[in-house]
Protein backbone atom coordinates (compact mmCIF):
# COMPACT_ATOMS: atom_id res chain seq x y z
CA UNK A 1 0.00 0.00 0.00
CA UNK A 2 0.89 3.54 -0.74
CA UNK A 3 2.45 5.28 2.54
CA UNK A 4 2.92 8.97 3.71
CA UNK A 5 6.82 9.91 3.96
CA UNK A 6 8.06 12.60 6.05
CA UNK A 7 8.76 15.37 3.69
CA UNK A 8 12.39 15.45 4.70
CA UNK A 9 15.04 17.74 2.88
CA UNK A 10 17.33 15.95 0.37
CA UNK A 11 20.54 17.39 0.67
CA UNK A 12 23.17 17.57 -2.68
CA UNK A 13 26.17 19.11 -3.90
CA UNK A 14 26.23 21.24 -6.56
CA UNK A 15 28.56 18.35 -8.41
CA UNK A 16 26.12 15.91 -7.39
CA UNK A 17 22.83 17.75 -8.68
CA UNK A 18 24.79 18.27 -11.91
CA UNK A 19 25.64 14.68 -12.53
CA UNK A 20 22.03 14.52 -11.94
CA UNK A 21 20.97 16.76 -14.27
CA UNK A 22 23.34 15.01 -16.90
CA UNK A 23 22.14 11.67 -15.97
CA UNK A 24 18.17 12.41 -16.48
CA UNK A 25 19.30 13.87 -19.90
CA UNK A 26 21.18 10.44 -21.14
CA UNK A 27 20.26 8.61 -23.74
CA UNK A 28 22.95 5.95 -23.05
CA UNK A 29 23.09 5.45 -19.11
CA UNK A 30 20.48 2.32 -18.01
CA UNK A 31 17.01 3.45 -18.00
CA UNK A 32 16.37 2.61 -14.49
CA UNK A 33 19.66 5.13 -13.47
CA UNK A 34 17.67 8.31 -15.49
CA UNK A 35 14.27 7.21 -14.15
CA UNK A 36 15.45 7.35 -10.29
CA UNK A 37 17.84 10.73 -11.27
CA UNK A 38 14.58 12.33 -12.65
CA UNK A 39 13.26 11.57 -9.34
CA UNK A 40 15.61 12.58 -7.15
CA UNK A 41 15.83 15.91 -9.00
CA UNK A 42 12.07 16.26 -8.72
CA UNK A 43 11.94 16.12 -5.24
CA UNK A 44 15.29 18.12 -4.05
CA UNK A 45 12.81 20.75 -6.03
CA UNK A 46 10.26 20.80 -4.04
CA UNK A 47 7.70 18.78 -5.87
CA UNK A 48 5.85 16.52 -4.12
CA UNK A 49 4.79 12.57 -4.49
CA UNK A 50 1.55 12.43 -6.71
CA UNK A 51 3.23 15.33 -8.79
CA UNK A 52 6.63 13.52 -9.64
CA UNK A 53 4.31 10.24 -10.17
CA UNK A 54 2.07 12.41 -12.82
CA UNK A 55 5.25 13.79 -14.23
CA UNK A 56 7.77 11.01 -14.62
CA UNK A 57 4.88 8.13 -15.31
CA UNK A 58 6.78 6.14 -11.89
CA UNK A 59 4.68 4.36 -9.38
CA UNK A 60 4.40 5.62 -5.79
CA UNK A 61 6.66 2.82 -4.06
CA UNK A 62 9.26 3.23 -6.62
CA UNK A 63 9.48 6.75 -5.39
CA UNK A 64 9.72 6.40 -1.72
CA UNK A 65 12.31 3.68 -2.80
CA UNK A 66 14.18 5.76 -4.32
CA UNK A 67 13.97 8.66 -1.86
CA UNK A 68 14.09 6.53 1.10
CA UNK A 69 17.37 5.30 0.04
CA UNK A 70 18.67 8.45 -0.79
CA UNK A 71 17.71 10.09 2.23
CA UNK A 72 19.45 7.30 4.41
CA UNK A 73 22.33 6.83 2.72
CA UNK A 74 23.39 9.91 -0.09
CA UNK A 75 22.29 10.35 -3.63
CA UNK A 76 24.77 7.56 -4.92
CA UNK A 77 22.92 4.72 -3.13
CA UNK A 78 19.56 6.36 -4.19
CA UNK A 79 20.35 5.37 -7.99
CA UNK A 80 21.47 1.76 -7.20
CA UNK A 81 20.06 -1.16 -6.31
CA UNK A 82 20.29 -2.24 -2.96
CA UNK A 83 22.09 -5.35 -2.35
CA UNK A 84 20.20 -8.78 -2.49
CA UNK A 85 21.60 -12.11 -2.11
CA UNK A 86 20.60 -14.04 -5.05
CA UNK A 87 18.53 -17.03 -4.18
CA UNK A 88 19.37 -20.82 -4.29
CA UNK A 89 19.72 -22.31 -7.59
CA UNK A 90 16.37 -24.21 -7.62
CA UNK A 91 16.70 -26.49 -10.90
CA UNK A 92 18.30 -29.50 -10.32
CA UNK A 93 21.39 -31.43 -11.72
CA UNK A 94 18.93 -34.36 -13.09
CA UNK A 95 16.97 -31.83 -14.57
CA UNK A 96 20.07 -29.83 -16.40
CA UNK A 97 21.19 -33.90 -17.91
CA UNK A 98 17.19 -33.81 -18.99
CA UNK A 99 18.04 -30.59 -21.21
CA UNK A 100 21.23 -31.49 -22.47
CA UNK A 101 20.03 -35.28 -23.39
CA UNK A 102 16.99 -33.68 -25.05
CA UNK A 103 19.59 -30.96 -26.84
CA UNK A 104 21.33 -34.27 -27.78
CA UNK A 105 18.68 -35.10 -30.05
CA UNK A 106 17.31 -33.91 -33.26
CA UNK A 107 13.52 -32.34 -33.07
CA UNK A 108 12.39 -34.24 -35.68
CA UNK A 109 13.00 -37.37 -33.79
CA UNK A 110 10.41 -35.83 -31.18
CA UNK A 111 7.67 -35.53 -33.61
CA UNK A 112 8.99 -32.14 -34.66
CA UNK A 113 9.78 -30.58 -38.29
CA UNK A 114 12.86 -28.47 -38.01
CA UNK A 115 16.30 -30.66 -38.37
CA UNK A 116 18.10 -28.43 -35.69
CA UNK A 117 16.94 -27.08 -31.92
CA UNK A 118 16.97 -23.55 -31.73
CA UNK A 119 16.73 -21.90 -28.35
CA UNK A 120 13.40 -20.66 -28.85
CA UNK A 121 12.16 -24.05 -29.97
CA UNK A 122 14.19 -26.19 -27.44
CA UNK A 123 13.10 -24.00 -24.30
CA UNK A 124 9.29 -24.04 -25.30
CA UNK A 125 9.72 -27.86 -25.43
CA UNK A 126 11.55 -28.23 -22.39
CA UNK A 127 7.94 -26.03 -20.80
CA UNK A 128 6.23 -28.22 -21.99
CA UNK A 129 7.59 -31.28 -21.34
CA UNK A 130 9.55 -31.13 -18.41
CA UNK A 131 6.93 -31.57 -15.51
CA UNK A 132 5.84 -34.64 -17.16
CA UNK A 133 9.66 -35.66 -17.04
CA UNK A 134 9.63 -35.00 -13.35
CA UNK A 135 11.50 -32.10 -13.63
CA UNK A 136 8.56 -29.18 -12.39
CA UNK A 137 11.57 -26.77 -12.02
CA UNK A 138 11.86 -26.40 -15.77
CA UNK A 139 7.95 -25.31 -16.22
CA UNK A 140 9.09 -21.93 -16.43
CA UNK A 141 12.89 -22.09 -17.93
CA UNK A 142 13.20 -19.23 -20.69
CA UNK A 143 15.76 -18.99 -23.56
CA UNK A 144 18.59 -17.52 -20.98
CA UNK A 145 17.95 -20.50 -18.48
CA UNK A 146 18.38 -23.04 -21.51
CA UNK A 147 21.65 -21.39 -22.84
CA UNK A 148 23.06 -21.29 -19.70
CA UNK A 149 22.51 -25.01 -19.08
CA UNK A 150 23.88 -26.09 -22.54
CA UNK A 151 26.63 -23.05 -22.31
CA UNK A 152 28.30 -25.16 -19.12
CA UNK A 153 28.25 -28.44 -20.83
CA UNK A 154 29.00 -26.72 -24.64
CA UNK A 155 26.74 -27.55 -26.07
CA UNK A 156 25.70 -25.64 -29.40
CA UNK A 157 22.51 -26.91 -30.42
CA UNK A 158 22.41 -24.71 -33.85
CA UNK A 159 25.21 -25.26 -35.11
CA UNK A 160 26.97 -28.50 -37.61
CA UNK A 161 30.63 -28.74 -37.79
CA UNK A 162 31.34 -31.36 -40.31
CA UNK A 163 33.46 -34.48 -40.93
CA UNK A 164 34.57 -37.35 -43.35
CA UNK A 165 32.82 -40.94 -42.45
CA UNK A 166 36.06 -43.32 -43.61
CA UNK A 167 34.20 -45.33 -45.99
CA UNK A 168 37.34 -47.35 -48.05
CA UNK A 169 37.49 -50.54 -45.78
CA UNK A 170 41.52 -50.22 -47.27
CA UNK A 171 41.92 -46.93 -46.57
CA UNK A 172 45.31 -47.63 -44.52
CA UNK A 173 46.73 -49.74 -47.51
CA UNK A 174 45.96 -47.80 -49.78
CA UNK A 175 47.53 -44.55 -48.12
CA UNK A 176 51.07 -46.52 -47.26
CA UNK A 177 50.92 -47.08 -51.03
CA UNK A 178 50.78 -44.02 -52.31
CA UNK A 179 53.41 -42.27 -49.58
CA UNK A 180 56.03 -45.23 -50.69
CA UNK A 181 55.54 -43.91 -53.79
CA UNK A 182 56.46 -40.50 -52.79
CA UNK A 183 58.98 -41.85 -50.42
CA UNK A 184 60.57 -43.69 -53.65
CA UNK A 185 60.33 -40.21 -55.62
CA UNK A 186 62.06 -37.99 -53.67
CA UNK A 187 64.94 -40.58 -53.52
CA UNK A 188 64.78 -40.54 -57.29
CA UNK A 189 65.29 -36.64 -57.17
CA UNK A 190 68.05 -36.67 -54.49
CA UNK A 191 69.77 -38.96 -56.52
CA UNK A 192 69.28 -37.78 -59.74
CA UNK A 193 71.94 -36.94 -61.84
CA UNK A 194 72.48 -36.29 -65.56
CA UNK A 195 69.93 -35.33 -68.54
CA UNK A 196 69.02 -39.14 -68.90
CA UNK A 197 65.28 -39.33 -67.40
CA UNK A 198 64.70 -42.04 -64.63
CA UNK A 199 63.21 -45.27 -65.98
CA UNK A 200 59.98 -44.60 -64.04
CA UNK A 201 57.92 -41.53 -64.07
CA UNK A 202 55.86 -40.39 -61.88
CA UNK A 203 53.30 -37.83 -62.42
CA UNK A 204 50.10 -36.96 -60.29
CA UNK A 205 46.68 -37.08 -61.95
CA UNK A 206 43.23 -35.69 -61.48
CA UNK A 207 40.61 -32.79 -62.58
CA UNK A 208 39.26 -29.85 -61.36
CA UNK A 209 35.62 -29.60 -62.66
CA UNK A 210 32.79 -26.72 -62.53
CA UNK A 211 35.53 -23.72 -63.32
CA UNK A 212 32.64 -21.46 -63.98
CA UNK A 213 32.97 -18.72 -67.01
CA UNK A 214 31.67 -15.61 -65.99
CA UNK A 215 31.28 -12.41 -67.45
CA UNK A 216 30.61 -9.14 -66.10
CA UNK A 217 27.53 -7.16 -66.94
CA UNK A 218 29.22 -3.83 -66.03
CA UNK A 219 33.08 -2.69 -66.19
CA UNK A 220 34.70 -3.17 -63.26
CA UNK A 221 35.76 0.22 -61.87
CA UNK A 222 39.50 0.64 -60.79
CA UNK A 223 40.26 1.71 -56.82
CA UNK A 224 41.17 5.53 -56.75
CA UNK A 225 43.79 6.84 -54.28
CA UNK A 226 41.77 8.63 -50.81
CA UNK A 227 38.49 7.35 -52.27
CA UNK A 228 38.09 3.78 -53.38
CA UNK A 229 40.32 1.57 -51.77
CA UNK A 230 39.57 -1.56 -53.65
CA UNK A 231 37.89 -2.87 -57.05
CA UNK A 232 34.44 -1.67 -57.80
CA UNK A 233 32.45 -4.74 -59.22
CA UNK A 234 28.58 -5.00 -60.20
CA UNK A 235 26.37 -7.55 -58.48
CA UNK A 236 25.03 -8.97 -61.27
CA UNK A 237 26.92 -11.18 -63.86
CA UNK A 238 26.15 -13.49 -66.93
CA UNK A 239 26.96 -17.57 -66.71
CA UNK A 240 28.54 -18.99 -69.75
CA UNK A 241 28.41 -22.45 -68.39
CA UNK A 242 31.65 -24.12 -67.01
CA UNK A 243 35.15 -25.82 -68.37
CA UNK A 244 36.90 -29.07 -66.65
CA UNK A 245 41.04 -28.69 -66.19
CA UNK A 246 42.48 -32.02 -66.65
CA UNK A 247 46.23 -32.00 -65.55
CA UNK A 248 49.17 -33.86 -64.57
CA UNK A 249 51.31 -32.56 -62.12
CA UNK A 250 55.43 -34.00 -63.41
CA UNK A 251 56.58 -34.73 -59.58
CA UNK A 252 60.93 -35.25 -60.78
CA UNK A 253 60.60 -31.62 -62.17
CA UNK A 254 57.10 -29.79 -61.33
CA UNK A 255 55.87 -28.85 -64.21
CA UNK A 256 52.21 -29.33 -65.36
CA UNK A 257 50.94 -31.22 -68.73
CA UNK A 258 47.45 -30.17 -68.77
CA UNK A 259 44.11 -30.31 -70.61
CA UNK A 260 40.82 -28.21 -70.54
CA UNK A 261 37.60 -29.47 -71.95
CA UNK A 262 33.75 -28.44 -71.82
CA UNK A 263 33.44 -32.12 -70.11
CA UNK A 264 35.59 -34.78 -68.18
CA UNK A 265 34.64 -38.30 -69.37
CA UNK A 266 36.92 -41.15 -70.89
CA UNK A 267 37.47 -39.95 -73.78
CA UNK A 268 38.92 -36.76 -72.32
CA UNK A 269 41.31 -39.03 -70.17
CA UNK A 270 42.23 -40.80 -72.76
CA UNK A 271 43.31 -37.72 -74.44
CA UNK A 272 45.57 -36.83 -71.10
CA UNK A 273 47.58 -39.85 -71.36
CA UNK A 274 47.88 -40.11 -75.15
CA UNK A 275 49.36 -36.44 -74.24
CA UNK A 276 51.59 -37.69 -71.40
CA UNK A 277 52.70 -40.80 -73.78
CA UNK A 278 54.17 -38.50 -76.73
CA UNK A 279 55.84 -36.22 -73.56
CA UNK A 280 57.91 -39.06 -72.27
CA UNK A 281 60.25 -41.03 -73.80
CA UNK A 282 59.06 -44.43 -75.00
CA UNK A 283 61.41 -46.21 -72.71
CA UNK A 284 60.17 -44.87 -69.53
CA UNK A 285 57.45 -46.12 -67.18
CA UNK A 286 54.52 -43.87 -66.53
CA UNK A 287 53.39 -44.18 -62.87
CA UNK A 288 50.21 -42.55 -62.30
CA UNK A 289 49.09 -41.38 -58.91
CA UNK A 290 45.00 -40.68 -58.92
CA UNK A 291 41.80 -41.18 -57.97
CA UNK A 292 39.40 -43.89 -58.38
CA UNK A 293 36.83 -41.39 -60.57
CA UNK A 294 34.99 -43.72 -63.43
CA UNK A 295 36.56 -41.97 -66.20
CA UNK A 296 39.73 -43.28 -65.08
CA UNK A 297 38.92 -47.12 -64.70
CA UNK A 298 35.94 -47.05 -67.29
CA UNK A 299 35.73 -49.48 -70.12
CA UNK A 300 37.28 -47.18 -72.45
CA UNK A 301 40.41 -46.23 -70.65
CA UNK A 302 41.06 -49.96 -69.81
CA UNK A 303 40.53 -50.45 -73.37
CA UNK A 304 43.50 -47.88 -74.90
CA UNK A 305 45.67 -49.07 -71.45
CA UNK A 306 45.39 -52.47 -73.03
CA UNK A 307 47.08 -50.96 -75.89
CA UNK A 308 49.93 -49.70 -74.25
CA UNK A 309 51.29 -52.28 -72.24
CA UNK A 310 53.57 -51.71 -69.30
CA UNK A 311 53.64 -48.17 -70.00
CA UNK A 312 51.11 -46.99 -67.26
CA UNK A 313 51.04 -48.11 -64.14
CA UNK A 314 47.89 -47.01 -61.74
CA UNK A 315 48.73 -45.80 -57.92
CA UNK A 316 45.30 -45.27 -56.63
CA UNK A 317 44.27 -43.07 -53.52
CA UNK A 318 41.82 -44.26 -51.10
CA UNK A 319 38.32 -43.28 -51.15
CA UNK A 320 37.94 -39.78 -50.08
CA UNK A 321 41.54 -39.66 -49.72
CA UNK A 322 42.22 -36.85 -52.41
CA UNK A 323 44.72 -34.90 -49.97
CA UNK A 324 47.30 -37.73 -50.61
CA UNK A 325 47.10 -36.61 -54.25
CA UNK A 326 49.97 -33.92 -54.63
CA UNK A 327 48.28 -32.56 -58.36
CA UNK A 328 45.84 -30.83 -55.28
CA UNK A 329 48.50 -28.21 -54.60
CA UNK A 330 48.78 -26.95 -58.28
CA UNK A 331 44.72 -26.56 -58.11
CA UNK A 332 45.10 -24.63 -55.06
CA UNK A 333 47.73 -22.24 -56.29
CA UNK A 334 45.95 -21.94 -59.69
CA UNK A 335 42.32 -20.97 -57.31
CA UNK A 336 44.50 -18.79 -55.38
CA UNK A 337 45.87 -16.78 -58.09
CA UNK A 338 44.80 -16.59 -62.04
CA UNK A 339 41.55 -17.98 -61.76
CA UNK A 340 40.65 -16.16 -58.32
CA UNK A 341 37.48 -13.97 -58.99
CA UNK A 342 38.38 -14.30 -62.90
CA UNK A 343 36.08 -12.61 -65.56
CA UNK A 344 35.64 -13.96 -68.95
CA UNK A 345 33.18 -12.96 -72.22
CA UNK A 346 32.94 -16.78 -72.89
CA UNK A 347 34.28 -20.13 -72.34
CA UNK A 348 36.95 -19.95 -75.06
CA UNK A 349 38.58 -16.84 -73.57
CA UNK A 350 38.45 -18.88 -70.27
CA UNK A 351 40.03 -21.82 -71.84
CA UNK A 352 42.60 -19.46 -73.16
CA UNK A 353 43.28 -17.82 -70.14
CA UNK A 354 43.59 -21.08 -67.65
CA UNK A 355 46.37 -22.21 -70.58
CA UNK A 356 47.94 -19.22 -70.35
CA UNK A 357 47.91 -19.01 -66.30
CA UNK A 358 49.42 -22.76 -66.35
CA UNK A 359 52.18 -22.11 -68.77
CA UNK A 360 52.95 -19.04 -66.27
CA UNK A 361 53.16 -21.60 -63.91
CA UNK A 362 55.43 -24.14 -65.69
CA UNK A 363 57.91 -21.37 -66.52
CA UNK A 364 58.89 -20.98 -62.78
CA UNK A 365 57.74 -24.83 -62.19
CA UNK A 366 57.33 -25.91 -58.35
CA UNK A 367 58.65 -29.41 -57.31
CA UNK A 368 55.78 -30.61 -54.99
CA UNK A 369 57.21 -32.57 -52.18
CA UNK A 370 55.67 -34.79 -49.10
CA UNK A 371 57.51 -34.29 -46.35
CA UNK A 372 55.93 -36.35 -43.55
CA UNK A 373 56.54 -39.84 -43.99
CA UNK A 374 56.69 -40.94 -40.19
CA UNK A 375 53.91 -42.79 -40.32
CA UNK A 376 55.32 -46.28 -40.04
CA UNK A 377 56.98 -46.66 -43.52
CA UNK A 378 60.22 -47.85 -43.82
């Protein structure tokens, strides 16, 4: 109920009333701060209760709070809370494992649509179902009361981070394989010496499919010194469909024998190694390291292999293994640099400018090397 207060002089400094003053005027300070400033400034004045209510839109007990606590102990504590010990945690451990088993599991398993809990979704659930669970302190949990639960355990309920199921029962073989191989190169090319190539070649294989050809619909506008810092570029753009590079990565020297088509099927691999085949001398054996991609053990290729006996020989990767495959690091360097953010007017100036970008490339050539081979191999 509303109660009389003895109208009792509030005493201030002239610094205090103006850091009142500034206070009630601030549009960043907390909103309960200005409200009990206006207040205190209100009645310092003169003004009395039902006036500073009608005025400032406060209830009557926030008032006398507010002058009560000012009066006993200086304007300061009149703007702050007094001091409350918080109370006892009331949910329970058993009921904190209830959220983060049911954050555990997907909402569509529940009879729900979505595919992920948000923590919107997951605290209206836990409302709803919790008392039935035995867990009544959770009837009235809110989005901050869920977070905090999952925050101690971290646990992120929106959120995938993702990862490679190991699906190539041989995956461990098939890996010691290929890191003999380099192993057995980089002996080749400590010990090489002379022009006379070794008798076994080894060059690493694969393609790098969807290069999109894009064209701009605007020019691109150059940066201008103390206004423009970077390229000006127009949203919009025109697709011209997209080019395959096929390539072979030469691992004794590091330079790249490479291909670009509209398409990379058989016949386009077959074209590759009829490439690599007039490259290296006929008395030299072609080891190929690559991937297990149906263009490269189809029918077809099998078929022109048969024709060339003993002059390929296949090193495949594991299954989802294609970081063992070295002919990666050229594709990286060549997204990193002439075909980062490139713009073309068709596909043929984009074949002719990934041709040009890897003859760059082979005139300052990169010998790719692995350099961990700890991994049991001897």
């Amino acid at each position: 109920m509303a109660r009389k207060t003895s109208r009792a002089a509030l005493r201030m400094s002239d610094e205090e009333r103006r850091e009142l003053e500034r206070l009630a005027q601030s549009r960043t300070a907390a909103r309960r701060e200005v409200e009990r400033a206006g207040i205190l400034l209100a009645y310092a004045d003169g003004r009395g209760i039902t006036e500073i209510e009608r005025s400032l839109h406060v209830s009557r007990p926030t008032i006398y709070k507010c002058v009560d606590k000012a009066l006993a102990a200086g304007v300061a504590s009149g703007l702050k809370d007094r001091y409350h010990r918080p109370r006892e945690a009331v949910i329970t451990e058993n009921a904190k494992a209830w959220v983060t088993h049911l954050d555990c599991r997907k909402p569509v398993e529940l009879g729900l649509a979505a595919e992920l809990w948000t923590l919107s979704e997951l605290a209206r659930y836990t409302r709803e179902h919790a008392p039935a669970a035995g867990h009544a302190c959770l009837a009235q949990a809110g989005k901050a009361t869920i977070w905090r639960i999952l925050n101690a355990q971290v646990v992120k309920p929106h959120r995938i981070r993702y990862y490679l199921e190991q699906r190539d029962p041989a995956f461990e073989e098939k890996m010691r394989e290929v890191l003999l191989v380099y192993q057995d190169v980089a002996l080749q090319n400590a010990q090489a010496a002379g022009p006379s190539p070794p008798a076994v070649i080894t060059v690493s294989l694969d393609e790098k499919p969807g290069v999109q050809a894009i064209e701009n619909t605007a020019p691109d506008l150059p940066p201008k010194p103390r206004a423009y810092a970077a390229w000006s570029r127009d949203h919009e753009y025109v697709r011209h469909g997209t080019l395959s590079i096929l390539a072979a990565l030469d691992l004794h020297d590091g330079h790249i024998i490479a291909q670009v088509h509209p398409r990379h099927r058989s016949r386009e691999h077959i074209c590759l190694l009829k490439e690599l085949d007039a490259y290296y001398p006929a008395a030299c054996t072609i080891r190929v390291i690559l991937d297990n991609h149906s263009s490269h053990i189809s029918k077809e290729t099998m078929a022109y292999l048969a024709t060339r006996p003993g002059r390929f020989v296949y090193v495949h990767t594991p299954k989802h293994g294609s970081w063992l495959n070295l002919i990666e690091m050229s594709f990286s360097k060549m997204a990193r640099s002439f075909l980062r953010r490139i713009r073309v007017r068709s596909r043929d100036e984009l074949k002719e400018r990934i041709l040009k970008g890897i003859a760059e490339m082979n005139a300052a050539p990169t010998v790719m090397r692995w350099k961990k081979f700890d991994l049991g191999l001897t």
